[in-house]
N, C-alpha and C. Protein backbone atom coordinates (compact mmCIF):
# COMPACT_ATOMS: atom_id res chain seq x y z
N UNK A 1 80.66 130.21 92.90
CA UNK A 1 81.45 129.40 93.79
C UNK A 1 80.75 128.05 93.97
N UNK A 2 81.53 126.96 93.82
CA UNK A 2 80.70 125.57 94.04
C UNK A 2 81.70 125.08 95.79
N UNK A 3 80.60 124.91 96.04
CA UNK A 3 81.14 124.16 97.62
C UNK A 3 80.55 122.63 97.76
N UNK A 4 81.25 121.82 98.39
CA UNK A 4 81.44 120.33 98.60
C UNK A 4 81.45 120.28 99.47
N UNK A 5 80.62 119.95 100.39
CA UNK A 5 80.01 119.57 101.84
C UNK A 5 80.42 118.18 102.15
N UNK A 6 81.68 118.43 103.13
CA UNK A 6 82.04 117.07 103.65
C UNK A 6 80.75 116.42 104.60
N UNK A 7 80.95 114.72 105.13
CA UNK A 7 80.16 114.34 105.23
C UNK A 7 80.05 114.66 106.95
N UNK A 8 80.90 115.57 107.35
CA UNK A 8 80.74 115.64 108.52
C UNK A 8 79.58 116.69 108.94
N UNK A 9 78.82 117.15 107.54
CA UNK A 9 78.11 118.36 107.92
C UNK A 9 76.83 117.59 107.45
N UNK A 10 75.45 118.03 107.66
CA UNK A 10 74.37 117.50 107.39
C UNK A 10 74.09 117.83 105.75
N UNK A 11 73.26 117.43 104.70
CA UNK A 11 73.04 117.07 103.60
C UNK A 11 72.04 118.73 103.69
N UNK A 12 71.59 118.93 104.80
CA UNK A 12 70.34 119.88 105.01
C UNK A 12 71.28 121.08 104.44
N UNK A 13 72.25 121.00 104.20
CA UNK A 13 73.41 122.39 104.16
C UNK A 13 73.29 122.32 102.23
N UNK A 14 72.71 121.41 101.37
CA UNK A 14 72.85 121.47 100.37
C UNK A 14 71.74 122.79 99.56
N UNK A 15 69.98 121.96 100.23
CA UNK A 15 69.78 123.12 99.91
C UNK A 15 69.64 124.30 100.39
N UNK A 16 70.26 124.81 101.63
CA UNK A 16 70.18 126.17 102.40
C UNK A 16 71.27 127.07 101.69
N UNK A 17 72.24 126.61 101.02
CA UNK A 17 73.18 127.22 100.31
C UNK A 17 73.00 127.41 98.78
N UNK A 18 71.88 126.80 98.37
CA UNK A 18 71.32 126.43 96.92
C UNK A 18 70.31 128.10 96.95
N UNK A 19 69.60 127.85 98.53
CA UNK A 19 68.68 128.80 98.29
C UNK A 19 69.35 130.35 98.40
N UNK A 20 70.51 130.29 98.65
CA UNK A 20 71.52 132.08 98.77
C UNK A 20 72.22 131.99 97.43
N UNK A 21 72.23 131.00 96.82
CA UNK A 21 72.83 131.16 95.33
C UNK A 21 74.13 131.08 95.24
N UNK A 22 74.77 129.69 96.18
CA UNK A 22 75.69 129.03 96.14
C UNK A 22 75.37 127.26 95.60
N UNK A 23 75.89 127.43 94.52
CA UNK A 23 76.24 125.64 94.05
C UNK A 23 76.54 124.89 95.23
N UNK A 24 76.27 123.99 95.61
CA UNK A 24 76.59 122.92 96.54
C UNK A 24 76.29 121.39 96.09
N UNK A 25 77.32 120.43 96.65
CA UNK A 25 76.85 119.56 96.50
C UNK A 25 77.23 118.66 97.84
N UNK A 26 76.67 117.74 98.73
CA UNK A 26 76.55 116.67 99.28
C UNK A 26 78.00 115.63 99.04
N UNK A 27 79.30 115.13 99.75
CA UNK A 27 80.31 114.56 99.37
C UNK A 27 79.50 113.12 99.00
N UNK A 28 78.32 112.85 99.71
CA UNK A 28 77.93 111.38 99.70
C UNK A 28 77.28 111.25 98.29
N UNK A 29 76.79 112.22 97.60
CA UNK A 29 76.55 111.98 96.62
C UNK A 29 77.69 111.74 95.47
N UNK A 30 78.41 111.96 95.61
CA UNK A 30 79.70 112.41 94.46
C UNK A 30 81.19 110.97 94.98
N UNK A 31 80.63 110.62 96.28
CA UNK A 31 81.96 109.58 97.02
C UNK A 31 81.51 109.11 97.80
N UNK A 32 82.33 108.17 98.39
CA UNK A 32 82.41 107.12 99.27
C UNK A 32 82.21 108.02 101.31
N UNK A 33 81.34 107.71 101.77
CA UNK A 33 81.28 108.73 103.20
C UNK A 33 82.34 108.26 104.21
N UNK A 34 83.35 107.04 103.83
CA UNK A 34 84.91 106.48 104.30
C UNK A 34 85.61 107.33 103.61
N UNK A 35 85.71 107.42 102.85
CA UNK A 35 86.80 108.34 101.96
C UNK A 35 87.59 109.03 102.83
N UNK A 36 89.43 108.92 102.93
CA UNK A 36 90.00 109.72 104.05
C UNK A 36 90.03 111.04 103.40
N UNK A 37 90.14 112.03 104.35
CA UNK A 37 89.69 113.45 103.85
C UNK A 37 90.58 113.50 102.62
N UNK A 38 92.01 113.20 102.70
CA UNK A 38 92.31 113.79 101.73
C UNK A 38 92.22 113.47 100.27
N UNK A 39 91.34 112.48 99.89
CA UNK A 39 90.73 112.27 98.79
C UNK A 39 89.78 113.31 98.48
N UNK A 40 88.68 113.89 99.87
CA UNK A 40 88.07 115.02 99.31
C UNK A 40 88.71 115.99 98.94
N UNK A 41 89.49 116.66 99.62
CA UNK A 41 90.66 117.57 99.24
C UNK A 41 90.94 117.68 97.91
N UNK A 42 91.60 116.38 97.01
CA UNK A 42 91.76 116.27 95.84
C UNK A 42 90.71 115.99 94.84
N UNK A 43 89.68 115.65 95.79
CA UNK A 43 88.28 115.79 94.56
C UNK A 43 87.90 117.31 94.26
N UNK A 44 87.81 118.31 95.28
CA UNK A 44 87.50 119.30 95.43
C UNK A 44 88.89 120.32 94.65
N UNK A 45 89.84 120.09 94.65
CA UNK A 45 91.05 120.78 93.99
C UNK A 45 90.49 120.70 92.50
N UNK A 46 90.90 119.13 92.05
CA UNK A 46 90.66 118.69 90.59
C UNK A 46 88.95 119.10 89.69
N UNK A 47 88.10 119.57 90.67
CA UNK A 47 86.85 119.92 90.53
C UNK A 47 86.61 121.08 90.76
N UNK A 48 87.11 121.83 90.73
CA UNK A 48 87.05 123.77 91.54
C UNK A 48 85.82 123.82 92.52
N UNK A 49 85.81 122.71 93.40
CA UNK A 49 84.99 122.90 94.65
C UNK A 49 86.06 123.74 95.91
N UNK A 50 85.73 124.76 96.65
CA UNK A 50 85.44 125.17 98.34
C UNK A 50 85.03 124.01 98.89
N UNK A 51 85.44 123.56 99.93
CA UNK A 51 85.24 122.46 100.89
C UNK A 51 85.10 122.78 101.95
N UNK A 52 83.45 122.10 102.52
CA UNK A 52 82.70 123.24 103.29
C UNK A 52 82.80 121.94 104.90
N UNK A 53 83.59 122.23 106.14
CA UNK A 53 83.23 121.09 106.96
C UNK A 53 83.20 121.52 108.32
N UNK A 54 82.99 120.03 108.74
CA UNK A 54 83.04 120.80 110.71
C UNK A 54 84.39 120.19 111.29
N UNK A 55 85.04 119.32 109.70
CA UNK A 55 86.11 118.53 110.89
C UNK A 55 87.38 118.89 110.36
N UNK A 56 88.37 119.20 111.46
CA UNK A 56 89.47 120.14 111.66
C UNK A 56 90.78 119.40 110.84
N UNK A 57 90.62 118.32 110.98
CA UNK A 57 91.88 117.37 109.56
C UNK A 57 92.12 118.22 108.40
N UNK A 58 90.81 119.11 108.01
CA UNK A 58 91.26 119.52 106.49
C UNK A 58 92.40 120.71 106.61
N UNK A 59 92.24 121.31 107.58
CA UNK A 59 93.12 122.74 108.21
C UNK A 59 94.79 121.99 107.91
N UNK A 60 94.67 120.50 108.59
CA UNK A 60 96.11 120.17 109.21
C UNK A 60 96.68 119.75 107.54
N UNK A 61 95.82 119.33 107.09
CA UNK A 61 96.42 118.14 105.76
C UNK A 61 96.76 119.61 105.20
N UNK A 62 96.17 120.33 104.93
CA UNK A 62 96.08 121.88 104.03
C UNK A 62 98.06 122.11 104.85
N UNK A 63 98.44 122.08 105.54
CA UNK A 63 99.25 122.82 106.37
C UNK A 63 100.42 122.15 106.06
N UNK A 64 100.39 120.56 106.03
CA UNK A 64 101.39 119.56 106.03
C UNK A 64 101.62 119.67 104.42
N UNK A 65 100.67 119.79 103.57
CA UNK A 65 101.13 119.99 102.24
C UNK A 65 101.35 121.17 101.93
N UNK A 66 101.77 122.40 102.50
CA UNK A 66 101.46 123.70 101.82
C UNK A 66 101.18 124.06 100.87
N UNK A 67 99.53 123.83 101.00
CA UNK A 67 98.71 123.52 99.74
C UNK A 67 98.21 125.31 99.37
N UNK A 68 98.14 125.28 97.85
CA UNK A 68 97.71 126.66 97.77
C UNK A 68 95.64 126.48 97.51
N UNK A 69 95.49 125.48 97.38
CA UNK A 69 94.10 125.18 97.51
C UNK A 69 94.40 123.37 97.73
N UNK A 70 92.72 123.19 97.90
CA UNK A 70 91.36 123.94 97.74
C UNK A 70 91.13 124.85 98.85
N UNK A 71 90.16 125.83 98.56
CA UNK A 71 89.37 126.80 100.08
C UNK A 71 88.84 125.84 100.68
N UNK A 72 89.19 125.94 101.89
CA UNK A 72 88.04 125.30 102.85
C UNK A 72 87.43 126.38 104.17
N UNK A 73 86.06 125.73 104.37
CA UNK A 73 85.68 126.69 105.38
C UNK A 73 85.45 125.58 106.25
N UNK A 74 85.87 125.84 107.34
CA UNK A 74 85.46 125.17 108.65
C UNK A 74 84.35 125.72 109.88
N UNK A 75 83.72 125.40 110.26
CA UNK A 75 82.75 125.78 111.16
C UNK A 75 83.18 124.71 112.77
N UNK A 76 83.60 125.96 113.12
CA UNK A 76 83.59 125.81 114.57
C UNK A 76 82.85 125.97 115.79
N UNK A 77 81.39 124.98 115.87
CA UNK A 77 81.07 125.37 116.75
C UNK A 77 79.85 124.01 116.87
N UNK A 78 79.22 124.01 117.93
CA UNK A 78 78.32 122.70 118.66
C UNK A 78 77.23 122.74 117.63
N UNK A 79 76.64 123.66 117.64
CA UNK A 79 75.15 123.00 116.70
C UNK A 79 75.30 123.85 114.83
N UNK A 80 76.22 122.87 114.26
CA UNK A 80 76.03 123.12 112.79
C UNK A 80 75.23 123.06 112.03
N UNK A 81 73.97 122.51 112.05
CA UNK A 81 72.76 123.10 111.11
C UNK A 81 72.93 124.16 110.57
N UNK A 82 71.88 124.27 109.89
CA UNK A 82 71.37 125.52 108.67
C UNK A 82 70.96 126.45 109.73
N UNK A 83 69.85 125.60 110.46
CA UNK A 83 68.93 126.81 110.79
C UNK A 83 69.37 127.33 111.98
N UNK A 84 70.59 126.97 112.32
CA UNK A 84 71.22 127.58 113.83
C UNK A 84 72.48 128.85 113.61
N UNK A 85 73.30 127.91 112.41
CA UNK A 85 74.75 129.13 112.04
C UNK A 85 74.38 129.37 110.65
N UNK A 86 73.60 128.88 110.17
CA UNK A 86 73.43 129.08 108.12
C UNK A 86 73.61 131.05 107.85
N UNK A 87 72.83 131.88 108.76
CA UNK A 87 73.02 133.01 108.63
C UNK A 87 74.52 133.78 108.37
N UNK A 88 75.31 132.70 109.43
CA UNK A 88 76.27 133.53 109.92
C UNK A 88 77.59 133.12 108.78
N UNK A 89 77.35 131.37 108.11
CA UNK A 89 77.99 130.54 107.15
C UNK A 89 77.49 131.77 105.60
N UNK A 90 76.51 132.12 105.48
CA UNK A 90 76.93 132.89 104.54
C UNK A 90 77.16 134.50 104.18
N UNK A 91 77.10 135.04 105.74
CA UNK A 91 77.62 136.07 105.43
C UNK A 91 79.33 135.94 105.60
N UNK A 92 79.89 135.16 106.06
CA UNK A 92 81.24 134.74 106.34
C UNK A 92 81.35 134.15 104.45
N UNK A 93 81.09 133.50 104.00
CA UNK A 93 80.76 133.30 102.41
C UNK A 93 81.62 134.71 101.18
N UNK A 94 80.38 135.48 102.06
CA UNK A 94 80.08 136.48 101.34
C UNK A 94 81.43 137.31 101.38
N UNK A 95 81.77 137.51 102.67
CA UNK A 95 83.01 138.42 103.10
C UNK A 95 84.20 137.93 102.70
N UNK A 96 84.28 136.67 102.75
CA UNK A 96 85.70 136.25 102.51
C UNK A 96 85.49 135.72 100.64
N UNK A 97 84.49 135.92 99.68
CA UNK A 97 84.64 135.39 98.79
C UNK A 97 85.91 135.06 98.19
N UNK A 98 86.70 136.58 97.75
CA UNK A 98 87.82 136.76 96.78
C UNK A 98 88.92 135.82 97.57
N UNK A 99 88.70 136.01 99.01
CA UNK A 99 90.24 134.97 99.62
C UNK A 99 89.87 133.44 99.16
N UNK A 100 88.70 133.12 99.26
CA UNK A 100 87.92 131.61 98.82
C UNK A 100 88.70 131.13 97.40
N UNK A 101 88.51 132.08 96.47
CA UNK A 101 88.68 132.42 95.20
C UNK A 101 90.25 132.10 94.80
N UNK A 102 91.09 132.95 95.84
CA UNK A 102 92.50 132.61 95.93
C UNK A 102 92.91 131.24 96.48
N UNK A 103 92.71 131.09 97.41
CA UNK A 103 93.05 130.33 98.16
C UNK A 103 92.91 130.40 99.75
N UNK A 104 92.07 129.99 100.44
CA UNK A 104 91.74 130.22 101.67
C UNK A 104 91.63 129.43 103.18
N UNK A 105 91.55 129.33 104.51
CA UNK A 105 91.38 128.67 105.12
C UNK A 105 90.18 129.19 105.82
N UNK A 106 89.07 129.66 105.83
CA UNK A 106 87.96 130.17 106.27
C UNK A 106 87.53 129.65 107.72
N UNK A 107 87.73 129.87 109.15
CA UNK A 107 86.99 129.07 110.09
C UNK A 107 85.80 129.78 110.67
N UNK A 108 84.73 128.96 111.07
CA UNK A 108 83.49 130.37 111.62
C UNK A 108 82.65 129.63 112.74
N UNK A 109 82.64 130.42 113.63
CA UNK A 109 81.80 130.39 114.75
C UNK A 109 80.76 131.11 114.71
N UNK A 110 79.66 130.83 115.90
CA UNK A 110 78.31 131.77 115.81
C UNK A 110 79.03 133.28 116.18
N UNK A 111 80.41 133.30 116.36
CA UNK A 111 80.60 134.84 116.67
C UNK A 111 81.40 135.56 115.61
N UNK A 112 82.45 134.90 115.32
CA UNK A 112 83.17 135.63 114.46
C UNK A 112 83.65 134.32 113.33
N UNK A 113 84.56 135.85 112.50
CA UNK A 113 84.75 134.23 111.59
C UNK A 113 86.81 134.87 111.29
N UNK A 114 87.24 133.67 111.07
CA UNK A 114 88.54 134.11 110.48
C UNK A 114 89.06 133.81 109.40
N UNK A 115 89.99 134.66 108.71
CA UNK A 115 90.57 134.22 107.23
C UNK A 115 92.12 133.91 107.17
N UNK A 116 92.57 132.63 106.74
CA UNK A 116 93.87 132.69 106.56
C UNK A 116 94.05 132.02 105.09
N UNK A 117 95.00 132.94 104.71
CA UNK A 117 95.19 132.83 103.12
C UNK A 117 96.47 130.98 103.05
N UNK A 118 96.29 130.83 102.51
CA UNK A 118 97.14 129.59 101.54
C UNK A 118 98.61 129.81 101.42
N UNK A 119 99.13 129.07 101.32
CA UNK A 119 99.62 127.99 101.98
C UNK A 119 99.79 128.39 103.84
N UNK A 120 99.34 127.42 104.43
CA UNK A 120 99.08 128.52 105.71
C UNK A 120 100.96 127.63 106.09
């Protein structure tokens, strides 16, 4: 699975996901950190990236296009670091792979996490 870390999440998420043996890459490396989301969207479609963020636009654009991808996972919650939710970001990873795979809307908190399949 390759995931594309919008720029709303810290760069620190590149290698904490490198080290569980997920591909990642940084959006700032690959684009513009203006870029309106839905250019990532279509970078991440046309690139078989998961689009990994904290900001809630990708859910709505996903919704308004009844898009069957890209996966995105959203993280819902105050302190997004690695070293605060990273545990909980990849066992939520782990569980929802095959929906990722299909097509997914992944959101996760330090408590739970939820899955909604495509086109939501």
């Amino acid at each position: 699975m390759k995931i594309l870390i919008d720029v709303s999440l810290s760069p620190q998420w590149v290698p904490f996901l490198l080290k569980h043996g997920l591909e990642a890459v940084h959006w700032s490396t690959v684009g513009q950190n203006s870029a309106p989301d839905y250019e990532i969207l279509n970078h991440a479609e046309r690139h078989g990236f998961v689009v990994f963020t904290h900001d809630l636009d990708f859910g709505m654009i996903l919704a308004v296009r009844k898009s069957r991808g890209p996966s995105v996972i959203q993280i819902r919650d105050q302190d997004v670091l690695p070293a605060t939710i990273g545990a909980a970001v990849v066992r939520a990873i782990e569980t929802a792979r095959s929906h990722l795979d299909s097509g997914a809307l992944v959101t996760i908190d330090s408590e739970r996490q939820r899955i909604r399949m495509l086109p939501l």
